[in-house]
C-alpha atoms as a PDB file:
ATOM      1  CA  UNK A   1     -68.450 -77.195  33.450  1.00  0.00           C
ATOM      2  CA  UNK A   2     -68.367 -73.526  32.309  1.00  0.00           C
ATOM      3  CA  UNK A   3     -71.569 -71.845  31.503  1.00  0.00           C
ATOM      4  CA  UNK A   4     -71.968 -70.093  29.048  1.00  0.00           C
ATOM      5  CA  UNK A   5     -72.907 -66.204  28.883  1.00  0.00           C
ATOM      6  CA  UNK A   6     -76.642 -65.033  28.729  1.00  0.00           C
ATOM      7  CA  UNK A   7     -76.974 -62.851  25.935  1.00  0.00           C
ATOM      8  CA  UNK A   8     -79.715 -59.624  25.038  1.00  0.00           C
ATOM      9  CA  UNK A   9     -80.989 -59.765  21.941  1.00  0.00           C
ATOM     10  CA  UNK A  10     -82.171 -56.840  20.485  1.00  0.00           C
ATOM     11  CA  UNK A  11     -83.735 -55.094  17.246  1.00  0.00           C
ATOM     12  CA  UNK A  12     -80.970 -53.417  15.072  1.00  0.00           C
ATOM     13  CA  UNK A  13     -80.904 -50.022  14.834  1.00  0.00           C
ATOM     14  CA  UNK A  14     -79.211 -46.962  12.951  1.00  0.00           C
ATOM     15  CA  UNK A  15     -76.316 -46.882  14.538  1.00  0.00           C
ATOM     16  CA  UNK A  16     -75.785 -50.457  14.159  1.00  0.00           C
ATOM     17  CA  UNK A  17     -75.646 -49.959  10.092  1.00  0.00           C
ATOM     18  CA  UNK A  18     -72.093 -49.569   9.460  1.00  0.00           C
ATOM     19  CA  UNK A  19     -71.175 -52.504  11.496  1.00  0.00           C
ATOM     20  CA  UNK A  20     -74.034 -54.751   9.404  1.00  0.00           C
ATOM     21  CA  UNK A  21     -72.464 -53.402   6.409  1.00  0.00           C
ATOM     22  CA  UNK A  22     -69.150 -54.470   7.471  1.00  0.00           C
ATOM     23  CA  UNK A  23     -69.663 -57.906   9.108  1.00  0.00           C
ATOM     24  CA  UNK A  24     -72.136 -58.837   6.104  1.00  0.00           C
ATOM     25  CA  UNK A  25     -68.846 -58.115   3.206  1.00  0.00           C
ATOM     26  CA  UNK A  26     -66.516 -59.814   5.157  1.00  0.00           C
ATOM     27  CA  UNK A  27     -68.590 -63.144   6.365  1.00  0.00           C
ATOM     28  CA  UNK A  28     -70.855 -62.902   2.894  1.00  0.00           C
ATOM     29  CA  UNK A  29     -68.641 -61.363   0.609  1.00  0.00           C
ATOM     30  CA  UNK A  30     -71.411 -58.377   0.461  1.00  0.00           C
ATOM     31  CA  UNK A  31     -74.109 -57.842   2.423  1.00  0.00           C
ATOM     32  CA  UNK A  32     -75.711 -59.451  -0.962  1.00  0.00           C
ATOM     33  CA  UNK A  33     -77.410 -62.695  -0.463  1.00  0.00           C
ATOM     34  CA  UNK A  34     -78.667 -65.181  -2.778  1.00  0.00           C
ATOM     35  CA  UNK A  35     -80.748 -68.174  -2.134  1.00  0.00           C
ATOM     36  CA  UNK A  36     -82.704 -70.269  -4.182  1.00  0.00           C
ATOM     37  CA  UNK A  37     -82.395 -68.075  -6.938  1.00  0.00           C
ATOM     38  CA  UNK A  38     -83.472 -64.702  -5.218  1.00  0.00           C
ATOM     39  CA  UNK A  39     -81.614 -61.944  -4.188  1.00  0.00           C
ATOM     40  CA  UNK A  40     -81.700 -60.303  -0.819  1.00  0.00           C
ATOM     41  CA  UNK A  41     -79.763 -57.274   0.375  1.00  0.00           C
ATOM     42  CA  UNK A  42     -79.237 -58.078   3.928  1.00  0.00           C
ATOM     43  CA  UNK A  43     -78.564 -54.939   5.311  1.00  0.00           C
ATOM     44  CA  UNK A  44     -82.318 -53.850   4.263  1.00  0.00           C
ATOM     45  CA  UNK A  45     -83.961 -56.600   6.226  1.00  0.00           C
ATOM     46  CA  UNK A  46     -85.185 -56.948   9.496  1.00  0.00           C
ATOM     47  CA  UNK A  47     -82.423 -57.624  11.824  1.00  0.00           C
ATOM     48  CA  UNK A  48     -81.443 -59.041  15.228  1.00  0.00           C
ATOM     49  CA  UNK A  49     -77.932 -57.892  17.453  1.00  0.00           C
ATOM     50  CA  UNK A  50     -76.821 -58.896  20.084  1.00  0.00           C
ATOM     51  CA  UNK A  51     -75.717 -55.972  22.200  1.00  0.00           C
ATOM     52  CA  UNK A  52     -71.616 -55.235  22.114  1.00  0.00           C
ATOM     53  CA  UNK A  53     -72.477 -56.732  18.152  1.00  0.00           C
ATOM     54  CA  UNK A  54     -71.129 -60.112  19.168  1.00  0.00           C
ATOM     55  CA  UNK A  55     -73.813 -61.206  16.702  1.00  0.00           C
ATOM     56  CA  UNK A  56     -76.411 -60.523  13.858  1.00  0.00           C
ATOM     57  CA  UNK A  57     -79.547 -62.566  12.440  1.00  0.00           C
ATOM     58  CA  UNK A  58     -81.591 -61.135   9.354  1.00  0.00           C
ATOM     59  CA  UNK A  59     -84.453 -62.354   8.268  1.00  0.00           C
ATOM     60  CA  UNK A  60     -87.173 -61.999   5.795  1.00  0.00           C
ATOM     61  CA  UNK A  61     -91.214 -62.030   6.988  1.00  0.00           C
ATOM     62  CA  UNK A  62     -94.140 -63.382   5.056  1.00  0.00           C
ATOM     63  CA  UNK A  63     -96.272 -66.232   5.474  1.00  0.00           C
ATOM     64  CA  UNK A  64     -93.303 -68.160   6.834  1.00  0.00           C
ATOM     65  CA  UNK A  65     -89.954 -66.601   7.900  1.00  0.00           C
ATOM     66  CA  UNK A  66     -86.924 -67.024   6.613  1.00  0.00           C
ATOM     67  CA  UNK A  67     -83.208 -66.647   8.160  1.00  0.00           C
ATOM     68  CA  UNK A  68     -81.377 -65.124   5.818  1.00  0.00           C
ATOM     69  CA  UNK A  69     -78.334 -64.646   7.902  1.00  0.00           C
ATOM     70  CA  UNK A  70     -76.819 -65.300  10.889  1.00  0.00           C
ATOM     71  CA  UNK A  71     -73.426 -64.608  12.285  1.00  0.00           C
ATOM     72  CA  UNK A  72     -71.628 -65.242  15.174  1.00  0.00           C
ATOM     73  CA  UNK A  73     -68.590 -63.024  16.094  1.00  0.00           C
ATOM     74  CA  UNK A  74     -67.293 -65.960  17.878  1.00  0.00           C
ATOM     75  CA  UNK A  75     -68.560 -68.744  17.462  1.00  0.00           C
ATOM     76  CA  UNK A  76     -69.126 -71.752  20.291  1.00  0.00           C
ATOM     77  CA  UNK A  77     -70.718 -68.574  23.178  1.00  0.00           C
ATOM     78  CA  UNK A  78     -74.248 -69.575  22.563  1.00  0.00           C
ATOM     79  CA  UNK A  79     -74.722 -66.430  20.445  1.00  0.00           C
ATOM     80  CA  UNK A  80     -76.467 -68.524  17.292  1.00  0.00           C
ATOM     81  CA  UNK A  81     -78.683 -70.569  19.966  1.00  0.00           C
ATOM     82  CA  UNK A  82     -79.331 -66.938  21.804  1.00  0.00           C
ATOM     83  CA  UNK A  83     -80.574 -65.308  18.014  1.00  0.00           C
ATOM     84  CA  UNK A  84     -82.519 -68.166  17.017  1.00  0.00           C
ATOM     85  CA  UNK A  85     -84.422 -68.926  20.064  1.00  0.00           C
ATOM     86  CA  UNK A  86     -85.174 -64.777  20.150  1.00  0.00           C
ATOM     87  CA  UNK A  87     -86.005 -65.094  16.545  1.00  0.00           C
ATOM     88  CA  UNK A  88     -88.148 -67.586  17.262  1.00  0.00           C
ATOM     89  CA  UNK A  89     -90.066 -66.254  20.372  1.00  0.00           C
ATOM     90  CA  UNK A  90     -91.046 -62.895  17.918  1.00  0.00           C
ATOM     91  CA  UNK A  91     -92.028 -64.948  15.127  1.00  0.00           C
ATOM     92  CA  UNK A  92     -94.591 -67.048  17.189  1.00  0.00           C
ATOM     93  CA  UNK A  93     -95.590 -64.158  18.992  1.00  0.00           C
ATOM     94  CA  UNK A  94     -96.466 -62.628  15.208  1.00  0.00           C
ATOM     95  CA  UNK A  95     -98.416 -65.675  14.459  1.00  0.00           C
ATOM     96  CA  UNK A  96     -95.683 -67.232  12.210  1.00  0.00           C
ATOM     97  CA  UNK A  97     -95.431 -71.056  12.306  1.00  0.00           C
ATOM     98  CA  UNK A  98     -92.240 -71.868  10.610  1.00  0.00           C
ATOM     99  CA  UNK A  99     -88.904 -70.787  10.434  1.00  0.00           C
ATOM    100  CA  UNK A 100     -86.800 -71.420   7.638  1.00  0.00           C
ATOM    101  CA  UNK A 101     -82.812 -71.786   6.648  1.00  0.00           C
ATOM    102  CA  UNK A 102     -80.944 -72.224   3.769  1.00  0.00           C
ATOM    103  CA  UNK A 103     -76.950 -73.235   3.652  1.00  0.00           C
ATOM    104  CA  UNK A 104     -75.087 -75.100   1.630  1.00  0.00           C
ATOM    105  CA  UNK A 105     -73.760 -78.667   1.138  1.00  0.00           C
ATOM    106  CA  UNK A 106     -70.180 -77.775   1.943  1.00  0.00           C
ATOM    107  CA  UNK A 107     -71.508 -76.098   5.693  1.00  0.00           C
ATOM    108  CA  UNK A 108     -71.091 -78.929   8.081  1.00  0.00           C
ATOM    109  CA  UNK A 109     -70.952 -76.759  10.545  1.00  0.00           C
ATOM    110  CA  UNK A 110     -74.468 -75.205   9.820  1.00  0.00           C
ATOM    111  CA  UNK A 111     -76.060 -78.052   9.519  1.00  0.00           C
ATOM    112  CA  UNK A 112     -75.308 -79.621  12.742  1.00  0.00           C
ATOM    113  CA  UNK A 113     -75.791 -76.218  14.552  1.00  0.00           C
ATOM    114  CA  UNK A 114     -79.387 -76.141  12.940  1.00  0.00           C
ATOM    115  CA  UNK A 115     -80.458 -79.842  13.397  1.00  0.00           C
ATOM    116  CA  UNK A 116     -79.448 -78.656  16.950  1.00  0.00           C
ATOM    117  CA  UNK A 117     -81.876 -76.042  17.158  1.00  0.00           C
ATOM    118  CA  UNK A 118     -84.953 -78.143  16.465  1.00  0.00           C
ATOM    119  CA  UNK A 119     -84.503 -77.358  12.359  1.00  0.00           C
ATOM    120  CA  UNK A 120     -85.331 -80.734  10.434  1.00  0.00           C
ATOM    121  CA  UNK A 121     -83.996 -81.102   6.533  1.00  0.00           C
ATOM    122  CA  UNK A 122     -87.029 -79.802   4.385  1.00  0.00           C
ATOM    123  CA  UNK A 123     -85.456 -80.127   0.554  1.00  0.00           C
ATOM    124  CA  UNK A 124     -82.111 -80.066  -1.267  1.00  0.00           C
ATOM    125  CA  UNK A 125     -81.582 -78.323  -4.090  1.00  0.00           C
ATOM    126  CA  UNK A 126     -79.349 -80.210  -6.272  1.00  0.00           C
ATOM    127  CA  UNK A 127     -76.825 -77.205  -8.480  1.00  0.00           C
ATOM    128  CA  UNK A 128     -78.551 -74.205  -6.934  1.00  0.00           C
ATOM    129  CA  UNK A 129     -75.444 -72.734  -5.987  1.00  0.00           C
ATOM    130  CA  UNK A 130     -74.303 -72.942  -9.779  1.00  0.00           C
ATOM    131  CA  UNK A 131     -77.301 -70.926 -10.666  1.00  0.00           C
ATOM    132  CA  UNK A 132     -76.925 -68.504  -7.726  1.00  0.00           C
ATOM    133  CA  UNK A 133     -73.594 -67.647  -9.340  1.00  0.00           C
ATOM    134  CA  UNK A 134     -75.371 -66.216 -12.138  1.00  0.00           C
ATOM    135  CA  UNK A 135     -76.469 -63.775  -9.661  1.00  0.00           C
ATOM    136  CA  UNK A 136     -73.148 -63.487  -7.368  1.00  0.00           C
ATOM    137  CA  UNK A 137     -70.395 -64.071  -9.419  1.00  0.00           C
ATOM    138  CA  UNK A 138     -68.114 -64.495  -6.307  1.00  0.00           C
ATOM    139  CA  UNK A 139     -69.921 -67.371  -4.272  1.00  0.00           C
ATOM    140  CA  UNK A 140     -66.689 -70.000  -4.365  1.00  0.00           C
ATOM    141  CA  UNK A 141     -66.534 -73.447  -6.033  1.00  0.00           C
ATOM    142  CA  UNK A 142     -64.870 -74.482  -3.123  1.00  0.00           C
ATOM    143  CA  UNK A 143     -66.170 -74.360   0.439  1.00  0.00           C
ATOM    144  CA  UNK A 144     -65.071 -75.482   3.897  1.00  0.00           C
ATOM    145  CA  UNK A 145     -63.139 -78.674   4.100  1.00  0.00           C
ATOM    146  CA  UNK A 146     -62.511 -78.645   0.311  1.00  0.00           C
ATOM    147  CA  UNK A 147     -66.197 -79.948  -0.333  1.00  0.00           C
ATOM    148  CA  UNK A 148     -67.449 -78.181  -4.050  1.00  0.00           C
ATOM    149  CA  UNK A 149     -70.339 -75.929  -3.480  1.00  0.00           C
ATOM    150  CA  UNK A 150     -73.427 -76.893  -5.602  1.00  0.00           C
ATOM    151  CA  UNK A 151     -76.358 -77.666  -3.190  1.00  0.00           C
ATOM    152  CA  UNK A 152     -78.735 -75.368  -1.213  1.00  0.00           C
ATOM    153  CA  UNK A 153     -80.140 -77.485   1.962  1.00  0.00           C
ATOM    154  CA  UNK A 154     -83.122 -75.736   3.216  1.00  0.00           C
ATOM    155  CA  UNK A 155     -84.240 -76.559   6.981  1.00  0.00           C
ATOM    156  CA  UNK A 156     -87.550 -75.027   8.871  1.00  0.00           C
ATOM    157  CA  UNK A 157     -88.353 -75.382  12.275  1.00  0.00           C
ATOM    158  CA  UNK A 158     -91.873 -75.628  13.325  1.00  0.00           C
ATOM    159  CA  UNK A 159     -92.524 -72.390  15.615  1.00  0.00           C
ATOM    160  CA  UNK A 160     -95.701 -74.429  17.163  1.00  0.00           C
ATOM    161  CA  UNK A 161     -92.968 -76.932  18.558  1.00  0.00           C
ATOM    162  CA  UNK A 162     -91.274 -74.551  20.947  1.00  0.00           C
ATOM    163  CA  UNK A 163     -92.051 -73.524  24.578  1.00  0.00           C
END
């Protein structure tokens, strides 16, 4: 069995800008976010890279955090795991219990990943994605595997939980 690599994890910087910009419009469409209902310009929020920008986590920090973003440059390296478990280790560390995601019904692939992470299925919002269109015209109808894009499926992870 092949192991996989061990990743730093670091705060973004200046120079990493350009490249947030970029990977944010071509994974998001803009580095314009919207979830349930509010809009969040990504490149503005506090932000995780992994050094040689294999990958990116944003985030926004109040009583609970929220994930606003993450992206792998490839995916199936341990990058995601590597971001999250970082992510988490500040958070608790900044006396934040929970951690919390949103994606969207048509995400498979997220919602596996999460569930993997220790993330539990908090609430679906049933049509939120209809409604965030109001806001971001150019979210699809259709998403991965042909599955219409309606629902927001917010996870959180209990900080408290983790070593």
């Amino acid at each position: 069995m092949t192991s996989l690599p061990t990743w730093n994890v670091r705060d973004k910087t200046e120079d990493d800008q350009t490249w947030i910009e970029d990977l944010l419009s071509s994974r998001w469409g803009s580095p314009i976010i919207v979830v349930h209902g509010e809009r969040f310009d990504a490149t503005a929020l506090p932000a995780l890279v992994v050094d040689g920008r294999y990958g990116l986590a944003t985030c926004k920090i109040a009583e609970v955090a929220e994930l606003i973003t993450l992206d792998a440059v490839t995916t199936g390296q341990g990058i995601g795991t590597a971001l999250i478990k970082e992510l988490s280790i500040r958070l608790k560390h900044q006396g934040i219990g929970q951690l919390w995601v949103t994606t969207t019904n048509d995400n498979i692939g997220a919602l596996r990943f999460y569930q993997q992470q220790g993330f539990r299925i908090r609430r679906i919002r049933s049509n939120a994605v209809d409604q965030a269109r109001h806001i971001k015209p150019s979210i699809p109808l259709i998403g991965r595997h042909g599955i219409p894009i309606r629902d927001e499926i917010e996870l959180a992870m209990d900080l408290d939980e983790i070593g």
